[in-house]
C-alpha atoms as a PDB file:
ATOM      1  CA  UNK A   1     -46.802  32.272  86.344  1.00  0.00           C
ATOM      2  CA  UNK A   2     -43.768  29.846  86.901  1.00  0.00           C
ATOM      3  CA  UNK A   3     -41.527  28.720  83.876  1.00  0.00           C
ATOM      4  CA  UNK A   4     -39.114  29.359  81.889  1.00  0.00           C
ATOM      5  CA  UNK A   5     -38.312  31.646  78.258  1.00  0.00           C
ATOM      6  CA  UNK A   6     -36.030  30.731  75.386  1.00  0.00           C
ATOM      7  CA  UNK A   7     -34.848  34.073  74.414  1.00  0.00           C
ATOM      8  CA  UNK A   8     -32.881  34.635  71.094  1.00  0.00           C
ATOM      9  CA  UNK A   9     -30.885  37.601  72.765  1.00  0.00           C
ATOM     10  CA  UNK A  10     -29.454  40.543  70.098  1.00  0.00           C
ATOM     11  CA  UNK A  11     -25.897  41.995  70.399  1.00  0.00           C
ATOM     12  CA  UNK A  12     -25.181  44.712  72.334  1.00  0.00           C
ATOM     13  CA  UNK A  13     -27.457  43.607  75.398  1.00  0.00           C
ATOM     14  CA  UNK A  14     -25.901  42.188  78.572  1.00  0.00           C
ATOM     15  CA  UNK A  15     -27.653  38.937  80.100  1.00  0.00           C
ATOM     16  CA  UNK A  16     -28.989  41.198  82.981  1.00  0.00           C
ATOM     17  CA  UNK A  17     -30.194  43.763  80.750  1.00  0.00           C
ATOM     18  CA  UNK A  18     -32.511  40.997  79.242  1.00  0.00           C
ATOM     19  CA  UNK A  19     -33.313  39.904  82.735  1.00  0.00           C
ATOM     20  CA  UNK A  20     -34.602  43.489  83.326  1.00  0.00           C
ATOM     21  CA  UNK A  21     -36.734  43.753  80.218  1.00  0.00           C
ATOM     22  CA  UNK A  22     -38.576  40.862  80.565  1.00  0.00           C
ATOM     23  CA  UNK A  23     -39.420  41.600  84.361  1.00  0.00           C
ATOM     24  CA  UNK A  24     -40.542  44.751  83.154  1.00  0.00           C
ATOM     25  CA  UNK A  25     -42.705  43.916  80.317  1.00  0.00           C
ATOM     26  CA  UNK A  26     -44.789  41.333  82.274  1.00  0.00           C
ATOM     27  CA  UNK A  27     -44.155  42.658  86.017  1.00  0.00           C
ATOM     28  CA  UNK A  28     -42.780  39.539  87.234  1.00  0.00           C
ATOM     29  CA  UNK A  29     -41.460  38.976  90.524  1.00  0.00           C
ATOM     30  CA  UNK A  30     -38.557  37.493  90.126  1.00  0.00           C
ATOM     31  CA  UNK A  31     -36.309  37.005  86.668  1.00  0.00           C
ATOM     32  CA  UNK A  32     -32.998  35.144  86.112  1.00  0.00           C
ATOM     33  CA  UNK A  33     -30.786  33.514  83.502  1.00  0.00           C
ATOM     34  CA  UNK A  34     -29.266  30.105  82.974  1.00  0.00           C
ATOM     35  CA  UNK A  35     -26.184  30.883  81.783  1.00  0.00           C
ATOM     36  CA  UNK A  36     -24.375  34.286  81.066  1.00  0.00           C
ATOM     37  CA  UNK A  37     -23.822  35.366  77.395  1.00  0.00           C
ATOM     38  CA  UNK A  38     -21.520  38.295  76.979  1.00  0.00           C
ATOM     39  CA  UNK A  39     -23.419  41.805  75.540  1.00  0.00           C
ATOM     40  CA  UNK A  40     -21.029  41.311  72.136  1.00  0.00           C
ATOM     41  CA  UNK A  41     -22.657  37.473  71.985  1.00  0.00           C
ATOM     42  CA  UNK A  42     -25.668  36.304  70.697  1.00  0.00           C
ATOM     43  CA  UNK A  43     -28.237  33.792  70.817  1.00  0.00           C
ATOM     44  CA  UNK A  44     -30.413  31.380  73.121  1.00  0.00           C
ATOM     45  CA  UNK A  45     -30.541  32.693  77.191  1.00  0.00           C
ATOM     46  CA  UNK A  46     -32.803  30.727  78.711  1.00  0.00           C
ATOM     47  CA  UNK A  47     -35.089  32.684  81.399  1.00  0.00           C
ATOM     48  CA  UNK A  48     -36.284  31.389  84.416  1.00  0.00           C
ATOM     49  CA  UNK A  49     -39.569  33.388  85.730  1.00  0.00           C
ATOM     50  CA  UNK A  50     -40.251  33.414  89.610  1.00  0.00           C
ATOM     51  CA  UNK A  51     -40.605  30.083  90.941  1.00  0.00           C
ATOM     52  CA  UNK A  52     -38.537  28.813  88.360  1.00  0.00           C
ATOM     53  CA  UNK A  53     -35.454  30.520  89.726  1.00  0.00           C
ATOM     54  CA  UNK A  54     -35.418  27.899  92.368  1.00  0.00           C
ATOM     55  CA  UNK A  55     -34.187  25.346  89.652  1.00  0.00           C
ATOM     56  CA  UNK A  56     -31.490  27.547  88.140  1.00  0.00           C
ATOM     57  CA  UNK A  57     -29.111  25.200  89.736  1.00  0.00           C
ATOM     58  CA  UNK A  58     -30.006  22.196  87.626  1.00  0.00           C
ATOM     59  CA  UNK A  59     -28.687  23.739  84.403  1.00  0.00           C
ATOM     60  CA  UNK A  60     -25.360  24.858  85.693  1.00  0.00           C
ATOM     61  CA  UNK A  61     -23.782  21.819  84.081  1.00  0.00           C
ATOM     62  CA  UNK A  62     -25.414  21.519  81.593  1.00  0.00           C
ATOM     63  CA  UNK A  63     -23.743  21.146  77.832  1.00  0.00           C
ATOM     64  CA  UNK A  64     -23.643  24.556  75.588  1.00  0.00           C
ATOM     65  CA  UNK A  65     -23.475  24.740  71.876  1.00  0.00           C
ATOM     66  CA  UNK A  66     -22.111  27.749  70.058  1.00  0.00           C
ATOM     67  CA  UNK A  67     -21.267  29.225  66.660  1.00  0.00           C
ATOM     68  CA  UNK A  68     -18.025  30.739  66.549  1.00  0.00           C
ATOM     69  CA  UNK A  69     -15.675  32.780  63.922  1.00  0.00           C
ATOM     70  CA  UNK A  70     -12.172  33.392  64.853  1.00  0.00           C
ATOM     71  CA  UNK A  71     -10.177  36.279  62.970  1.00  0.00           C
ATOM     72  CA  UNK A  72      -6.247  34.974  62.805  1.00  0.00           C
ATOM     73  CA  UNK A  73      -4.001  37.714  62.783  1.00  0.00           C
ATOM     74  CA  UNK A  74      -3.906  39.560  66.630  1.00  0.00           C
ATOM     75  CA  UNK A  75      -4.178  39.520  69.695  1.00  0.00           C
ATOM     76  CA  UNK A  76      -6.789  41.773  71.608  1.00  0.00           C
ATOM     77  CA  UNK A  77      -6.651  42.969  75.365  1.00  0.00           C
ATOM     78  CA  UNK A  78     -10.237  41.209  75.467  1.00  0.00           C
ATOM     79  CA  UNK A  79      -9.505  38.418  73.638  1.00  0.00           C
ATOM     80  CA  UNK A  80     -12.670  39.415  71.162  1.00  0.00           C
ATOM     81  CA  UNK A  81     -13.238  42.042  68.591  1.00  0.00           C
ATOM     82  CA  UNK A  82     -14.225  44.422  71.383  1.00  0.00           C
ATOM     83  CA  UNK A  83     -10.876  45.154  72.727  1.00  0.00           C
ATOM     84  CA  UNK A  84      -7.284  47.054  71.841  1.00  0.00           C
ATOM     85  CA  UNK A  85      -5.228  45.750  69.672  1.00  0.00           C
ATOM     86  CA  UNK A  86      -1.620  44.387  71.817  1.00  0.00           C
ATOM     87  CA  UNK A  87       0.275  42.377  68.726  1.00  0.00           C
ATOM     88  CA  UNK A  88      -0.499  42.263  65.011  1.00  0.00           C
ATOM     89  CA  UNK A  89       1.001  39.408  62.769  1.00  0.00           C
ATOM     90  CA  UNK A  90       1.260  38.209  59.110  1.00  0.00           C
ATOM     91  CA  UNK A  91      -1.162  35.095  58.919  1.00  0.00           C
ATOM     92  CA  UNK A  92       0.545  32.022  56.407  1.00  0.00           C
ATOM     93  CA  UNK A  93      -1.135  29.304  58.209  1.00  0.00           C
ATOM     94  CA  UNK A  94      -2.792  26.562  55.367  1.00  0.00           C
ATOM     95  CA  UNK A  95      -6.234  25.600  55.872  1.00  0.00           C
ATOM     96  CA  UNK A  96      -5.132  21.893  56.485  1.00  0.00           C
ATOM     97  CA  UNK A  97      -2.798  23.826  59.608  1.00  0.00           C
ATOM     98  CA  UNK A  98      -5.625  25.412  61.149  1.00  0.00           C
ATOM     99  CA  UNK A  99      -8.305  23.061  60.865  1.00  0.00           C
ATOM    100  CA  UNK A 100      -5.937  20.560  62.626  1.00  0.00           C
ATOM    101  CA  UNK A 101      -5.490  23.293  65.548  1.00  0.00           C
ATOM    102  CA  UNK A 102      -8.906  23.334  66.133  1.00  0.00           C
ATOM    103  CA  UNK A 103      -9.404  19.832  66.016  1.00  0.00           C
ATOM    104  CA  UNK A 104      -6.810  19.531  68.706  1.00  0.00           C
ATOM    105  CA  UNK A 105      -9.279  21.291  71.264  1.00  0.00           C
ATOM    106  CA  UNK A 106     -11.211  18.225  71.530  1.00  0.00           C
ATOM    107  CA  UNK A 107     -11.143  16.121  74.971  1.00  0.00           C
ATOM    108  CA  UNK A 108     -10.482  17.209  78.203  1.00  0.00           C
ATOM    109  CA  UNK A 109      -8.404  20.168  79.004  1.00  0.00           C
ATOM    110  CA  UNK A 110      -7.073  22.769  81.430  1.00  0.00           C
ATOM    111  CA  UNK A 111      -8.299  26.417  79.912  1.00  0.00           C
ATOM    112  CA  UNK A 112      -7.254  29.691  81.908  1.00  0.00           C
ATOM    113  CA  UNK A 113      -9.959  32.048  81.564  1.00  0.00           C
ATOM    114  CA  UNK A 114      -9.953  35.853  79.805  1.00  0.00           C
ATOM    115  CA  UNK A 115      -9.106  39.090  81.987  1.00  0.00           C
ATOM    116  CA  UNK A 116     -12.354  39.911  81.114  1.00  0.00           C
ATOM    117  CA  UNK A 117     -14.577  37.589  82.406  1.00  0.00           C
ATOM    118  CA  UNK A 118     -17.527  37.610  85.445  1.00  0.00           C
ATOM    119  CA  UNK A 119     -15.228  35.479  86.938  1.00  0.00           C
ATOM    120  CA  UNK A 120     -14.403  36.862  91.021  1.00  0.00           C
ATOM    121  CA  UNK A 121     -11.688  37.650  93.077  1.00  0.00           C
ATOM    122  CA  UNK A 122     -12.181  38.759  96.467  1.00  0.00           C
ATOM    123  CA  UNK A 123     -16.003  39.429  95.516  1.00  0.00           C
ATOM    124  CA  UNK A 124     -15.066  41.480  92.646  1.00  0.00           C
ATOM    125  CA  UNK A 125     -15.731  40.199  88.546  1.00  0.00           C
ATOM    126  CA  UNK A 126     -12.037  40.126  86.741  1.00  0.00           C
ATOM    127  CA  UNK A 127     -13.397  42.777  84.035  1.00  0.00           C
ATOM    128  CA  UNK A 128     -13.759  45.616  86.677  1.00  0.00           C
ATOM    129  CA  UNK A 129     -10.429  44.678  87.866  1.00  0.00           C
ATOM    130  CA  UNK A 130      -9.195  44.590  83.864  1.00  0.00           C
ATOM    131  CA  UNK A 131     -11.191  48.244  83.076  1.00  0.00           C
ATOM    132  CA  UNK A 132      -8.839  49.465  85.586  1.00  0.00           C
ATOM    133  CA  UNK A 133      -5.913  48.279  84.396  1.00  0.00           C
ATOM    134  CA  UNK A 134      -5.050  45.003  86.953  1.00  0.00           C
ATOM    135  CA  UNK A 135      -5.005  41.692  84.920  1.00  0.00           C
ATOM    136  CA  UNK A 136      -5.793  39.219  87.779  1.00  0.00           C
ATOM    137  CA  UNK A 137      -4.881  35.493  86.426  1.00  0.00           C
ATOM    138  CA  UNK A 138      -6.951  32.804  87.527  1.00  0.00           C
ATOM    139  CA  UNK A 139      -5.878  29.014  87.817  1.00  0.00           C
ATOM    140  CA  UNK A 140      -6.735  27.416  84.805  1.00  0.00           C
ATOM    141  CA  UNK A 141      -9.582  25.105  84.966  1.00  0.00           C
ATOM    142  CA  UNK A 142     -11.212  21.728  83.619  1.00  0.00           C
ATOM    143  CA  UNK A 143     -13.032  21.796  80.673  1.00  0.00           C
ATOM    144  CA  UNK A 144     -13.994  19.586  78.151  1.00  0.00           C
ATOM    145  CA  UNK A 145     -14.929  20.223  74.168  1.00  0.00           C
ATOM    146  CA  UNK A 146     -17.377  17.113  73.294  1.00  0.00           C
ATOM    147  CA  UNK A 147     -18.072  17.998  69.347  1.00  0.00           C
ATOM    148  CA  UNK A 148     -16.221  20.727  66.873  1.00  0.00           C
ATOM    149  CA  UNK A 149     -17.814  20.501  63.362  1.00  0.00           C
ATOM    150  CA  UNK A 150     -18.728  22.419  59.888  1.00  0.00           C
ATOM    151  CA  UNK A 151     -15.125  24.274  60.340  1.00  0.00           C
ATOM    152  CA  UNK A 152     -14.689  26.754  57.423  1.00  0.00           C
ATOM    153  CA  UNK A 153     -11.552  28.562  57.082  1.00  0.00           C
ATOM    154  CA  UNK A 154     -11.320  31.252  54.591  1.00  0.00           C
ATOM    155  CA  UNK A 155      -9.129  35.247  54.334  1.00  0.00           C
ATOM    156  CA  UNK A 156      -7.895  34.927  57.890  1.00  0.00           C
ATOM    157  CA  UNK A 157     -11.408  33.606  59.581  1.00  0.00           C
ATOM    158  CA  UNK A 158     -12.252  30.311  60.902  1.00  0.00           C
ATOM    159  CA  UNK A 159     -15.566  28.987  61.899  1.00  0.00           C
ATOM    160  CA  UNK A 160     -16.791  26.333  63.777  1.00  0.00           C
ATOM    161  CA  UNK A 161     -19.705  24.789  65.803  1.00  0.00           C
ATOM    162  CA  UNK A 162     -18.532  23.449  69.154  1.00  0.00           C
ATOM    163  CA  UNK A 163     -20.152  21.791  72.282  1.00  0.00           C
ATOM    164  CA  UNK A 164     -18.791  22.190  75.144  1.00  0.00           C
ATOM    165  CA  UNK A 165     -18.845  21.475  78.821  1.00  0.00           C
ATOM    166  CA  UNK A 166     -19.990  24.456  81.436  1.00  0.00           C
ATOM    167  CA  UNK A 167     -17.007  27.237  82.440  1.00  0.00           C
ATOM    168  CA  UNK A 168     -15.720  26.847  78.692  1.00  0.00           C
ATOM    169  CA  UNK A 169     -14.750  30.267  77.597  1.00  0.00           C
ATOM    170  CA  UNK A 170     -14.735  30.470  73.785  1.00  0.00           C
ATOM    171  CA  UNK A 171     -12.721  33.634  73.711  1.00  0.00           C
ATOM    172  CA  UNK A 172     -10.531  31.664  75.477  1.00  0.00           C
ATOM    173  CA  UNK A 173     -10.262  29.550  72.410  1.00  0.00           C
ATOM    174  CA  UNK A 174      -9.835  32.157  69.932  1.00  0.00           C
ATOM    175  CA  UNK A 175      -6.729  33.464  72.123  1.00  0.00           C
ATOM    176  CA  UNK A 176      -5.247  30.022  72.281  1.00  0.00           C
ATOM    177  CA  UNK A 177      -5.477  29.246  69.043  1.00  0.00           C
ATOM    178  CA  UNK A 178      -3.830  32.228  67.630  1.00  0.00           C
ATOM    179  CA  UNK A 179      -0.839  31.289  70.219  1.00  0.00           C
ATOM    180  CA  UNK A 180      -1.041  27.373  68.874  1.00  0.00           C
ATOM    181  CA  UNK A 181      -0.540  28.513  65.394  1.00  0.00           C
ATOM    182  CA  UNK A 182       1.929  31.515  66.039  1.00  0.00           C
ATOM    183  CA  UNK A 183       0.049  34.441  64.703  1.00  0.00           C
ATOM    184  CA  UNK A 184      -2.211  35.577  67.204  1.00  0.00           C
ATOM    185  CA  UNK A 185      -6.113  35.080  67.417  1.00  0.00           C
ATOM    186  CA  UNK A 186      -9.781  36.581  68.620  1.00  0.00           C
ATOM    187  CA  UNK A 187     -12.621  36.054  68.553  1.00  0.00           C
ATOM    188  CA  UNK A 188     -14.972  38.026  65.924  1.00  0.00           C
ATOM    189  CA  UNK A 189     -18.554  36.418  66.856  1.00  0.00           C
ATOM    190  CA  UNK A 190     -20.176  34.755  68.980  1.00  0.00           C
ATOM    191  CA  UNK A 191     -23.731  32.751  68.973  1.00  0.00           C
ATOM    192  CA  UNK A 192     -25.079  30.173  71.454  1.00  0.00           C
ATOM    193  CA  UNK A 193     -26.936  26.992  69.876  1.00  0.00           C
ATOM    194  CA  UNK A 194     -28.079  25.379  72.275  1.00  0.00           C
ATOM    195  CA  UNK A 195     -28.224  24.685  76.265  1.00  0.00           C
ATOM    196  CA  UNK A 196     -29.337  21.250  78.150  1.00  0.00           C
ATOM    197  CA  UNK A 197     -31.942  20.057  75.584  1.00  0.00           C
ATOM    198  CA  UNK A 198     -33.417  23.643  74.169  1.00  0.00           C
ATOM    199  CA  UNK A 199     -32.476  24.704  70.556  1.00  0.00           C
ATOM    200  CA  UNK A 200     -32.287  28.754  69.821  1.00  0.00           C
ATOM    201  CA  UNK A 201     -34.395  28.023  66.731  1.00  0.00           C
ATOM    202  CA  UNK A 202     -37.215  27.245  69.065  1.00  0.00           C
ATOM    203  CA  UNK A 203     -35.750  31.225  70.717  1.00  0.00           C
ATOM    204  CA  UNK A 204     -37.878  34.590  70.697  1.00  0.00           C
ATOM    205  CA  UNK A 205     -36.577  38.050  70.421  1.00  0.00           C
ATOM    206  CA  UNK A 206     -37.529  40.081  73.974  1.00  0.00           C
ATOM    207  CA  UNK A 207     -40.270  41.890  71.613  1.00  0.00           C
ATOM    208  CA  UNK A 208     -41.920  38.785  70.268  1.00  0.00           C
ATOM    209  CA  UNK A 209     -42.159  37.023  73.911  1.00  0.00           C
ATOM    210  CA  UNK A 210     -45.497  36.359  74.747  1.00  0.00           C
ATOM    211  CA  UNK A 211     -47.055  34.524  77.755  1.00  0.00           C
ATOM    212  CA  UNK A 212     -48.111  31.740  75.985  1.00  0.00           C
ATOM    213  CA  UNK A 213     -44.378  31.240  75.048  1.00  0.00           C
ATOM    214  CA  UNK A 214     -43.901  30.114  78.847  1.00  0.00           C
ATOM    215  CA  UNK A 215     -42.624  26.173  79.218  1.00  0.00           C
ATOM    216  CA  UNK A 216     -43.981  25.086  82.441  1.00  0.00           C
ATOM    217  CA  UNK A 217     -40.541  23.778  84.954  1.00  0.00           C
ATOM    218  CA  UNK A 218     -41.772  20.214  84.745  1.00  0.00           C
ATOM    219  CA  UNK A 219     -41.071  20.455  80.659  1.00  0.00           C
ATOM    220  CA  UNK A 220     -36.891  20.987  81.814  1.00  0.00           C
ATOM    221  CA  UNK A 221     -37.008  17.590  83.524  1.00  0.00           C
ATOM    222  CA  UNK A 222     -38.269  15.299  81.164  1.00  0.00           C
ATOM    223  CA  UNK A 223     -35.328  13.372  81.852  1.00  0.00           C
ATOM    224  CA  UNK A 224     -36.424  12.686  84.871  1.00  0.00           C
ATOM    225  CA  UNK A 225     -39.296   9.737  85.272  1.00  0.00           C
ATOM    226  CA  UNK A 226     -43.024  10.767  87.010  1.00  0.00           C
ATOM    227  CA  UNK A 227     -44.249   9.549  90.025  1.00  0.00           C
ATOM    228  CA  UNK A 228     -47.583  10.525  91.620  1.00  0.00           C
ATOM    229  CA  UNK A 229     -47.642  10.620  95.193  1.00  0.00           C
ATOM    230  CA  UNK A 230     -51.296  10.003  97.456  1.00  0.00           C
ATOM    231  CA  UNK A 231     -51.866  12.543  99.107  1.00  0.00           C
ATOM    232  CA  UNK A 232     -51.272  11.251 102.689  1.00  0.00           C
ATOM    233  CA  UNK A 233     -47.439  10.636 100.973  1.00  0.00           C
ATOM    234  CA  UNK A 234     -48.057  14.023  99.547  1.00  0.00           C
ATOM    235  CA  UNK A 235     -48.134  15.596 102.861  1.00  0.00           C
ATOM    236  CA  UNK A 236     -44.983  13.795 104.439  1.00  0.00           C
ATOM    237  CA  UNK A 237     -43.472  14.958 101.404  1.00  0.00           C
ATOM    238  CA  UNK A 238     -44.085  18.612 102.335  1.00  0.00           C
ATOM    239  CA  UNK A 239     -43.211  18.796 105.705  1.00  0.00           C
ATOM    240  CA  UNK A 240     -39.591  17.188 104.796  1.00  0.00           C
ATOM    241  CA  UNK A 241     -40.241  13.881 105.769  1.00  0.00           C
ATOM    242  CA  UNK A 242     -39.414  10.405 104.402  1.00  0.00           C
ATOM    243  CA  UNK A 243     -41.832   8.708 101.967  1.00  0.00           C
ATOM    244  CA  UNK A 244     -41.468   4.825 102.379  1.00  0.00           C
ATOM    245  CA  UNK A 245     -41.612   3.359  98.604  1.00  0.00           C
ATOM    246  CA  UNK A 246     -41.332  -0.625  97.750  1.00  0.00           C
ATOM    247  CA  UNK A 247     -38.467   0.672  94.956  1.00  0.00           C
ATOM    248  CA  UNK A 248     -35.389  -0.681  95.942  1.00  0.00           C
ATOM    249  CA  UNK A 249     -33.136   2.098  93.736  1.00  0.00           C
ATOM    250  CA  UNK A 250     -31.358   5.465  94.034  1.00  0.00           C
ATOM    251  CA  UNK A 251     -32.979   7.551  91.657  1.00  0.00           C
ATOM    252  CA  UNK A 252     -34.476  11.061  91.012  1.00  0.00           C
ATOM    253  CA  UNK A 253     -38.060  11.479  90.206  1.00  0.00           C
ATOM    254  CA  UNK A 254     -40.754  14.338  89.213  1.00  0.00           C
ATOM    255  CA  UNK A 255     -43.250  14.161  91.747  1.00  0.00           C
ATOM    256  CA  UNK A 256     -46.913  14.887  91.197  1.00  0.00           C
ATOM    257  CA  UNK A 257     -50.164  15.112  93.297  1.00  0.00           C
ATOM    258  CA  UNK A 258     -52.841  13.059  92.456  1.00  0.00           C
ATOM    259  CA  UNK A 259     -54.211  15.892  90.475  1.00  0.00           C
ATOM    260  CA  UNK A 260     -51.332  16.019  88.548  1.00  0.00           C
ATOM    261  CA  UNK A 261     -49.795  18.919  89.878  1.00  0.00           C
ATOM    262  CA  UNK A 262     -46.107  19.535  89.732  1.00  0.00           C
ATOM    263  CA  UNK A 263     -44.428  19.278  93.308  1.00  0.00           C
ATOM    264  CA  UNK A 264     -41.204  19.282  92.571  1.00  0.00           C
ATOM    265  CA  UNK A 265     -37.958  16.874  92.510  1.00  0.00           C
ATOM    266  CA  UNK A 266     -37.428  14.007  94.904  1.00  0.00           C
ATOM    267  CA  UNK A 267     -34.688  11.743  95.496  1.00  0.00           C
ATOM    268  CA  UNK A 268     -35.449   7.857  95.946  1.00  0.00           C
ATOM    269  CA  UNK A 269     -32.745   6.232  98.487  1.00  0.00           C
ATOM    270  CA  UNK A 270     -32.779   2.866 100.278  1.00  0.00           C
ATOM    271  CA  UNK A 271     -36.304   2.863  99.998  1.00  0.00           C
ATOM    272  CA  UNK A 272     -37.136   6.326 101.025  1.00  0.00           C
ATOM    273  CA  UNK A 273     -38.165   9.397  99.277  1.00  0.00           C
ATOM    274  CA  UNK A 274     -37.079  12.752  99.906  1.00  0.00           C
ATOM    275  CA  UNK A 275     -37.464  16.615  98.488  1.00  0.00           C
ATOM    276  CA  UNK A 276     -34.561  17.681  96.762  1.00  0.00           C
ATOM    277  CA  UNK A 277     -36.443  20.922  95.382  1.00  0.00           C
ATOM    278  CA  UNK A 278     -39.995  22.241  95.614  1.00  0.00           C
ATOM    279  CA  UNK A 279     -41.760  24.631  93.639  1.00  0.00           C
END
């Protein structure tokens, strides 16, 4: 059983303690996630099941869509509703004032990331260092917010929809767009929409998961075009060698037996095919 599992995860649950309870309810070997989601967020985690896990690195850029509501007003060691309170302030910011702020999040942008994030230094996540009491700051980094849309704004909460590219922090957001607009900022909730081309209404609950709800890896690459392989080819393929193909491009393909069977990904270059990944 290799494939993946759109899970609709519940607050309150970390990433990994989804992880767990899906190894444990069907004994799989080996269980990982596409993309973390913080315990206090919801929505779609994609889960890749054994051999799956080999293509985890695929998604990692891969375009997220979230839900967000942002509560004007403070500031919060966490930078959501989870944390201390550090500075309160009156909110008199119009509608027309904030919905411009947001808007001004679109493009390309350098974002430094929350204390409390799974970020590392020296081996070590930032929130351990932050639960002690060390805020480590990290060098802001590229990000880019492709969409914001349906923003409400109404008794000192703003929402949104946003996509964004990978290593966006939303919370992030939330902080800076208290500080834009001068009265402080967090972020209330969180919910992921979507991830590469999978929607969370097509998402499960851990309880309702079934087997049958398994995509098979091939499904994630439909981007990608088929090419069936002989099985002489086949068995260069294998054993790392080059395939020799009359296709004079440099492209990516989903490689199949003659049977049908999903191989893998190859790469086509001057002529010659190569593994990139194998299942």
């Amino acid at each position: 059983m290799n494939g993946f599992l759109l899970v609709d995860k519940e607050k309150g649950f970390s990433s990994n303690d989804v992880v767990q309870k899906i190894k444990k309810k069907f004994s799989f070997q080996k269980v990982g996630h596409l993309g973390t989601l913080d315990p206090d967020a919801e929505g779609l985690l994609i889960i890749a099941i054994n051999r799956a896990t080999k293509f985890s690195q695929y998604f990692l850029n891969s375009d997220k869509s979230y839900y967000v509501e942002i509560k004007l007003g403070k500031f919060t060691t966490t930078d959501d509703a989870s944390g201390e309170t550090i500075e309160e302030f009156d909110v008199s910011c119009s509608e027309d004032e904030v919905k411009k702020e947001i808007k001004n999040f679109l493009g390309e942008s350098l974002q430094t990331p929350p204390f409390f994030s799974a970020l590392k230094h020296k081996g070590k996540p930032l929130y351990k260092y932050a639960r002690e009491g060390k805020l480590i700051n990290k060098e802001p980094r590229r990000i880019k917010i492709k969409d914001i849309k349906k923003i409400v704004y109404k008794n000192t909460i703003c929402s949104f929809e946003i996509l964004c590219s990978k290593g966006t922090y939303i919370r992030s957001i939330a902080r800076d767009l208290g500080k834009n607009l001068g009265c402080g900022g967090h972020m209330l909730k969180l919910k992921r929409l979507s991830q590469h081309q999978f929607n969370v209404i097509d998402a499960h609950q851990i309880e309702d998961i079934t087997l049958e709800k398994v995509i098979k890896i091939d499904n994630f690459f439909k981007d990608y075009e088929k090419l069936s392989l002989s099985e002489e080819n086949l068995k260069i393929f294998l054993n790392g060698g080059r395939v020799i193909l009359d296709k004079d491009i440099t492209k990516d393909f989903r490689i199949y037996s003659e049977n049908n069977d999903f191989i893998g990904l190859g790469r086509l270059e001057n002529k010659h095919l190569k593994h990139k990944q194998l299942v």
